[in-house]
Every structure is written in structure tokens, then in C-alpha cells.
N, C-alpha and C. Protein backbone atom coordinates (compact mmCIF):
# COMPACT_ATOMS: atom_id res chain seq x y z
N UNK A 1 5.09 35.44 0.70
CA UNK A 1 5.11 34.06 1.15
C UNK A 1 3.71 33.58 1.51
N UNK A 2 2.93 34.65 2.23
CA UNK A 2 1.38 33.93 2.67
C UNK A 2 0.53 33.60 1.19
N UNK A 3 0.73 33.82 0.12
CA UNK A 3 -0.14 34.09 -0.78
C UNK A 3 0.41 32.69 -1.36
N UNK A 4 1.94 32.31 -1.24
CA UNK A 4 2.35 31.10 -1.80
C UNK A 4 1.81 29.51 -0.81
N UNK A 5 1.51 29.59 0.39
CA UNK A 5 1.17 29.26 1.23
C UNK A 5 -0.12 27.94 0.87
N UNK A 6 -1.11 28.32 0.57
CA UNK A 6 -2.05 27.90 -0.16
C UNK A 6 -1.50 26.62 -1.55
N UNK A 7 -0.75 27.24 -2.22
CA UNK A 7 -0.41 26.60 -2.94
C UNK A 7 0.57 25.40 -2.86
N UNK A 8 1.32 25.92 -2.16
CA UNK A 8 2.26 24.57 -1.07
C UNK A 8 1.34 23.51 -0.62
N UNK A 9 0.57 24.01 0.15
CA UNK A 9 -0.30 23.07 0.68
C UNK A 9 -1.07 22.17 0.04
N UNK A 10 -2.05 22.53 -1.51
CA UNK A 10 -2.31 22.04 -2.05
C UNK A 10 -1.46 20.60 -2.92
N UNK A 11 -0.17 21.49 -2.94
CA UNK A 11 0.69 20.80 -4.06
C UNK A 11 1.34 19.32 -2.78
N UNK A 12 1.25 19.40 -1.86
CA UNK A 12 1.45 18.29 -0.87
C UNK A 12 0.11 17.68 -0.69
N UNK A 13 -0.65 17.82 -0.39
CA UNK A 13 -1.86 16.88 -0.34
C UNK A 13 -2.44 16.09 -1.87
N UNK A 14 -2.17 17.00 -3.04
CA UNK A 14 -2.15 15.99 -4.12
C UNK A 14 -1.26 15.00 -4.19
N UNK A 15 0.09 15.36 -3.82
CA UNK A 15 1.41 14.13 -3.79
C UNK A 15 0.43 13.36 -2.86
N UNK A 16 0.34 13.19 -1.71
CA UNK A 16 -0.40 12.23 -1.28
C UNK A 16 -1.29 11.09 -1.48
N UNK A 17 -2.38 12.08 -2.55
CA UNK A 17 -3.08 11.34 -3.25
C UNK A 17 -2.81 10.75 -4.44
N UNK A 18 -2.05 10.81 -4.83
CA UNK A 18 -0.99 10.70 -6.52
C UNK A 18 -1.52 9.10 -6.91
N UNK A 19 -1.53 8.49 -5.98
CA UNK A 19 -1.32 6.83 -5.90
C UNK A 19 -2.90 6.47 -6.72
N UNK A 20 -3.15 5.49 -7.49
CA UNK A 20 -4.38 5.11 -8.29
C UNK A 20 -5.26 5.00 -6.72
N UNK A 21 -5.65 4.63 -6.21
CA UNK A 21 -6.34 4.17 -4.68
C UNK A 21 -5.93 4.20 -3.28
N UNK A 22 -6.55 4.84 -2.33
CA UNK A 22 -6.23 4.47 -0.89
C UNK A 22 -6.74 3.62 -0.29
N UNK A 23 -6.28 2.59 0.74
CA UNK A 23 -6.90 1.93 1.46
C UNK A 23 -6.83 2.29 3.14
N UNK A 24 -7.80 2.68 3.35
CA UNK A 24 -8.05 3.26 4.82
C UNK A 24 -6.66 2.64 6.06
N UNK A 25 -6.39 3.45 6.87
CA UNK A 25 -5.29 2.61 7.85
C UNK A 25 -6.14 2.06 8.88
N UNK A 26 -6.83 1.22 8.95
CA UNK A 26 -7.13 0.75 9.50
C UNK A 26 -7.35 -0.86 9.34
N UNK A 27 -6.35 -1.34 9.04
CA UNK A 27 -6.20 -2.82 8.93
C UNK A 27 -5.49 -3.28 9.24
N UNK A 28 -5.20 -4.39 9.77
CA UNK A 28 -3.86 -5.46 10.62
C UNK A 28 -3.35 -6.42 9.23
N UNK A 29 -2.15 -6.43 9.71
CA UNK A 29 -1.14 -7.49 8.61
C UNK A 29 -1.45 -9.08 8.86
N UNK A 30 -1.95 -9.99 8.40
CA UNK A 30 -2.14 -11.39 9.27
C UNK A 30 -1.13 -12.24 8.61
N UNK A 31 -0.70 -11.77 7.61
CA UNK A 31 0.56 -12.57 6.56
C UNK A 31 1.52 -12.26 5.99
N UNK A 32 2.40 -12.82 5.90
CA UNK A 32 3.42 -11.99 5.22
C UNK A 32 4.38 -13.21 4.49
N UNK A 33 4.27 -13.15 2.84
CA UNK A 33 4.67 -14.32 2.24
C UNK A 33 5.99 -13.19 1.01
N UNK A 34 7.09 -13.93 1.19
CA UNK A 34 8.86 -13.26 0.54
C UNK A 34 9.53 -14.37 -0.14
N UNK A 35 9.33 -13.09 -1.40
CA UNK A 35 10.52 -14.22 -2.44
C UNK A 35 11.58 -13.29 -2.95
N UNK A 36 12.54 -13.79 -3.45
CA UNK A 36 13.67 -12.91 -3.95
C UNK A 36 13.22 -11.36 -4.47
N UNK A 37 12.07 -11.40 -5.21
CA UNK A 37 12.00 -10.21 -5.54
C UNK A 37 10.61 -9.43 -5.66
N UNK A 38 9.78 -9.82 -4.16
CA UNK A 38 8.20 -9.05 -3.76
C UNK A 38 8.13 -9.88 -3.15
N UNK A 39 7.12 -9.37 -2.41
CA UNK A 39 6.35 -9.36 -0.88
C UNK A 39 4.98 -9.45 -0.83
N UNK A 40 4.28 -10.54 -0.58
CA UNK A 40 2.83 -10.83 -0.30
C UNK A 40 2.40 -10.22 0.88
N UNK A 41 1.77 -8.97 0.89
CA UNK A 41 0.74 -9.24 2.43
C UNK A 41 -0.53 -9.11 2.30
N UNK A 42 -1.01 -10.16 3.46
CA UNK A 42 -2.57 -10.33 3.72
C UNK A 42 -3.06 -9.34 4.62
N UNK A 43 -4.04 -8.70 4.18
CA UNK A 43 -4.39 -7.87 5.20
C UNK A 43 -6.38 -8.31 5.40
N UNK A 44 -6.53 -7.51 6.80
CA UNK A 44 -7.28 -8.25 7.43
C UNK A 44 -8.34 -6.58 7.69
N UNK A 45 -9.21 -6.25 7.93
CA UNK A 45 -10.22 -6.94 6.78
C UNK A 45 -9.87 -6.69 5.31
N UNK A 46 -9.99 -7.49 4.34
CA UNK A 46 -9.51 -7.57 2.74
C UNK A 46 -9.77 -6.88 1.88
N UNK A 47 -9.36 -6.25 0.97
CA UNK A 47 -9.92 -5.04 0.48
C UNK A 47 -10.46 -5.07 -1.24
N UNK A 48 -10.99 -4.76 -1.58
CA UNK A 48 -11.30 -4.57 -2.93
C UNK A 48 -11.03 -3.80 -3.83
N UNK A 49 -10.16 -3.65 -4.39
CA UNK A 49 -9.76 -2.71 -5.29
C UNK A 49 -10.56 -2.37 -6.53
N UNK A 50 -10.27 -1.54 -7.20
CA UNK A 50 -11.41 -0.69 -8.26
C UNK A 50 -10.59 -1.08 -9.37
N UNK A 51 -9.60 -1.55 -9.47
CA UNK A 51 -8.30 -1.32 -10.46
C UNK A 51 -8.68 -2.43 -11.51
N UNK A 52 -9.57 -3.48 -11.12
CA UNK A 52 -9.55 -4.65 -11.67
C UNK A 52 -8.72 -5.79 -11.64
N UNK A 53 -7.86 -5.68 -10.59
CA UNK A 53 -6.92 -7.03 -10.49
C UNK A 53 -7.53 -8.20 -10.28
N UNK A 54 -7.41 -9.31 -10.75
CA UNK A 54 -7.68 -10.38 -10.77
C UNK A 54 -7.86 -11.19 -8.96
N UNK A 55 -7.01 -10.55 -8.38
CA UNK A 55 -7.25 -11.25 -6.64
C UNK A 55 -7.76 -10.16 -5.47
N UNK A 56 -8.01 -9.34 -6.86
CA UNK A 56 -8.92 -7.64 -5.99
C UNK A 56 -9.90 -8.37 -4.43
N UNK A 57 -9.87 -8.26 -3.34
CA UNK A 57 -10.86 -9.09 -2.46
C UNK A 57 -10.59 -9.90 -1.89
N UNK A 58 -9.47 -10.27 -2.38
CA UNK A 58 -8.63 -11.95 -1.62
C UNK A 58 -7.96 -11.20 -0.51
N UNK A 59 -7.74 -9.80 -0.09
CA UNK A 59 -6.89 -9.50 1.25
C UNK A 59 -5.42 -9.15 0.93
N UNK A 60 -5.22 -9.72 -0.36
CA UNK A 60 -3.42 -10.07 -0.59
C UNK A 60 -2.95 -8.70 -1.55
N UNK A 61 -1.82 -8.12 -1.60
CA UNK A 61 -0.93 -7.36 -2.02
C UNK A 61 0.36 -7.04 -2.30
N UNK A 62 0.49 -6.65 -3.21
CA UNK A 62 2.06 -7.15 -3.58
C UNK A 62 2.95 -5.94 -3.62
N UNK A 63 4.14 -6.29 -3.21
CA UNK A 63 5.28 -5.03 -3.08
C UNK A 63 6.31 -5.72 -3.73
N UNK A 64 6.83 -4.58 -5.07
CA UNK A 64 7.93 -4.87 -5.58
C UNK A 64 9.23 -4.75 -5.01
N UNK A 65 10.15 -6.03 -4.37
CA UNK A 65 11.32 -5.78 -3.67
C UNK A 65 12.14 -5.24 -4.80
N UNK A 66 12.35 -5.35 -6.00
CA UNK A 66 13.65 -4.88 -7.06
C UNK A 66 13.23 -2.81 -7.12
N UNK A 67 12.06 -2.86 -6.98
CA UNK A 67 12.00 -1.26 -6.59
C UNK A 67 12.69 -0.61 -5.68
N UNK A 68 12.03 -1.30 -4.40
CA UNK A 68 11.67 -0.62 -2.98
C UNK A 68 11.62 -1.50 -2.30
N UNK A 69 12.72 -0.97 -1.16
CA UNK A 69 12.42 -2.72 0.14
C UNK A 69 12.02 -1.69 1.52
N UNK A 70 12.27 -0.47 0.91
CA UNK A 70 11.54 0.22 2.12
C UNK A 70 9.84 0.18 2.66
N UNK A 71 9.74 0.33 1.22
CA UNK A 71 7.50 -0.31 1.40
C UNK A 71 7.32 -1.95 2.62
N UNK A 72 8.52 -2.56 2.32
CA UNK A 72 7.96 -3.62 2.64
C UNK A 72 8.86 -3.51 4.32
N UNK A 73 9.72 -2.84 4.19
CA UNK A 73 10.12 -2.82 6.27
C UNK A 73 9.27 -1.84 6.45
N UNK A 74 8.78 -1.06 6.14
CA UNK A 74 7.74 -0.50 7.17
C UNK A 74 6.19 -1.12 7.17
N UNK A 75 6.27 -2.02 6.48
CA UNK A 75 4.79 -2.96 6.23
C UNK A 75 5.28 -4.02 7.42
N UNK A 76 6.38 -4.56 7.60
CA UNK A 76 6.87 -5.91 8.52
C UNK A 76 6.94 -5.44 9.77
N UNK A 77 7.69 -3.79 9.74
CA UNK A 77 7.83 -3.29 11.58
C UNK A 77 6.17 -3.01 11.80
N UNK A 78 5.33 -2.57 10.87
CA UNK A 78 4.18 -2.20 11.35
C UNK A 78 3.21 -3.69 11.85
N UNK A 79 3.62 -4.56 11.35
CA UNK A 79 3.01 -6.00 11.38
C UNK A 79 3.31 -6.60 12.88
N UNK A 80 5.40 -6.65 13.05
CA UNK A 80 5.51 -6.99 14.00
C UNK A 80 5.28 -5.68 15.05
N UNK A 81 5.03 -5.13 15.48
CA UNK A 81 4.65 -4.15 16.23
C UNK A 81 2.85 -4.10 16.59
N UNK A 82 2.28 -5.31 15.15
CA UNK A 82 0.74 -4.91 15.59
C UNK A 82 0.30 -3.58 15.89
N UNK A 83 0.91 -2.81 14.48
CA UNK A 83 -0.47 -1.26 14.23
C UNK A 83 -0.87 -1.23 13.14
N UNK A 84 -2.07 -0.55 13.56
CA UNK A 84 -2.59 -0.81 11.85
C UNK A 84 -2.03 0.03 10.46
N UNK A 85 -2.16 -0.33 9.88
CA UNK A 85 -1.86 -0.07 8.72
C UNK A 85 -2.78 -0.12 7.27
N UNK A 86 -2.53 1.18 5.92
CA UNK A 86 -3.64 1.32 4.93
C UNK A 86 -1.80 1.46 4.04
N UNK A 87 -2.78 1.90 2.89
CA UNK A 87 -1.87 1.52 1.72
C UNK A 87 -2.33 2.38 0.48
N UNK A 88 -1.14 2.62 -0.53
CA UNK A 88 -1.63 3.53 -1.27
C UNK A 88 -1.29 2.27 -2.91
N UNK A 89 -2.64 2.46 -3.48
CA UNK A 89 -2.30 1.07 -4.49
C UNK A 89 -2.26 1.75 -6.09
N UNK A 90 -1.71 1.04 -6.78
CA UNK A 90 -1.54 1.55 -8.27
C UNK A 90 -1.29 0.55 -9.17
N UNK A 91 -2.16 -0.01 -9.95
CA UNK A 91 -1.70 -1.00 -10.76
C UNK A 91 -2.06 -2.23 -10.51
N UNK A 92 -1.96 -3.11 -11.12
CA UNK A 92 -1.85 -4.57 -10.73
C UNK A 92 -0.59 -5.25 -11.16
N UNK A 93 0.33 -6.47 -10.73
CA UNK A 93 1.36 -7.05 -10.95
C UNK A 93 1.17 -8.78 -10.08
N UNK A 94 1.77 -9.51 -11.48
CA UNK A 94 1.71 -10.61 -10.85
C UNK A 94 0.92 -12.19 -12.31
N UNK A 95 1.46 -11.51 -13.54
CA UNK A 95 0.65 -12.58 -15.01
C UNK A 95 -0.75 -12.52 -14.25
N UNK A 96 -1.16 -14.16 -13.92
CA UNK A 96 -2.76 -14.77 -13.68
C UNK A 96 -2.64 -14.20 -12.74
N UNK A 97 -2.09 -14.65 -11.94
CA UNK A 97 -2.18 -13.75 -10.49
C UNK A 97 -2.23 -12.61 -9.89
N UNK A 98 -2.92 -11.90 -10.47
CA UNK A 98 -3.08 -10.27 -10.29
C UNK A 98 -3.30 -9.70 -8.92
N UNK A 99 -2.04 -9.10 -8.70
CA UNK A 99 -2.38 -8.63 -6.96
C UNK A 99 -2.55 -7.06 -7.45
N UNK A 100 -3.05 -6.33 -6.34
CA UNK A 100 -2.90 -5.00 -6.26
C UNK A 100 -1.52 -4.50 -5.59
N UNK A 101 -0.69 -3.56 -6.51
CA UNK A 101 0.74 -3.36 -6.17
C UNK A 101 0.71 -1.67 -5.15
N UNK A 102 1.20 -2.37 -4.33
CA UNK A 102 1.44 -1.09 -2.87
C UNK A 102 2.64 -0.31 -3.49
N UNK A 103 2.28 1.03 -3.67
CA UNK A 103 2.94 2.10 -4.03
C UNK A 103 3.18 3.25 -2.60
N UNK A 104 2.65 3.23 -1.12
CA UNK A 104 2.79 3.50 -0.19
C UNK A 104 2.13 3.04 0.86
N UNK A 105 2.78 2.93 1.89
CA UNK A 105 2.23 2.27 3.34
C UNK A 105 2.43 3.77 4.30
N UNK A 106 0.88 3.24 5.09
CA UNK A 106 0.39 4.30 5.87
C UNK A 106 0.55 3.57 7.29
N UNK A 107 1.16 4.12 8.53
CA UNK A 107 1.40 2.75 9.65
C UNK A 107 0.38 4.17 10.71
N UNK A 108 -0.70 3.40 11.26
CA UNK A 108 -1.35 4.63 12.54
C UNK A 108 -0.60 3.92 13.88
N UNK A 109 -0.10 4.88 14.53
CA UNK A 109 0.43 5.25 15.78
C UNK A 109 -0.28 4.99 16.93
């Protein structure tokens, strides 16, 4: 088991990183804009993504509700609760409007 040990460990800290980009937890939610099916949030300070999305810098990010509505209640309790929060991003979604799409939320305690 100790020899497998190592390898466990590794194989969890890559899942972690799996996501195209991290964004540090250290940012506050200042917005939060919902339509039938995704979730706008603004986050504060705004981030820039590497991915090339078209609103890479504007602060804003998008969560697919027809996926996952769990990304987006722990993005809203972390908002209304005021803690900060980072994000794990992958992709862009959204035609002209290219947001960077949140594939995990990080909430600090």
C-alpha cells in the first residue's frame, strides 16, 4: 500500500488540475446575472483568461445551468455569504459573446 501511496496522490492532484485554467480564490462575486439555462458572474478583481474568449478581462463568466446547477449554488452561497472565491475554466461559450465557461468553483473559508 505505501508504494501505491505516491501514486494516489499524484492521480488526485492532476484531477484537480484537469480544468484548461485556474483562477486564484481570491476574488469576490459583485454580480450575478440568470437565464433559463446559465449563469453570468462578475467577479471582482477580473480576470484574463489565456483561452482566447472574446470577453477574456471583462470580469464575467459563464456556467452552464443544462449541465450543472451545482457550479452555480455554490458560486451564489459563496457570493451571498461574501467569501472569496477562484474557479477552474475550460473553454469558451456564448456565439459573439464569448465568456470563459466555469468547469469548477473553489469557495476559501
Amino acid at each position: 500500500m505505501k508504494r501505491n501511496l505516491p501514486v494516489i496522490a499524484l492521480a488526485v492532484l492532476s484531477a484537480t488540475s484537469a480544468f484548461g485554467e485556474d483562477v486564484p480564490a481570491d476574488r469576490d462575486i459583485v454580480q450575478v446575472r440568470v437565464s433559463s439555462n446559465s449563469a453570468l458572474i462578475e467577479i471582482a478583481p477580473g480576470y484574463s483568461d489565456v483561452q482566447g474568449c472574446a470577453l477574456s478581462g471583462s470580469g464575467w463568466l459563464k456556467i452552464d445551468l443544462t449541465i450543472d446547477k451545482s457550479l452555480f449554488t455554490a458560486a451564489l452561497a459563496a457570493a451571498t455569504s461574501k467569501q472569496k472565491v477562484g474557479f477552474g475554466l475550460s473553454g469558451c461559450a456564448g456565439g459573439s459573446l464569448d465568456y470563459p465557461v466555469v468547469k469548477r468553483v473553489d469557495v476559501t473559508y
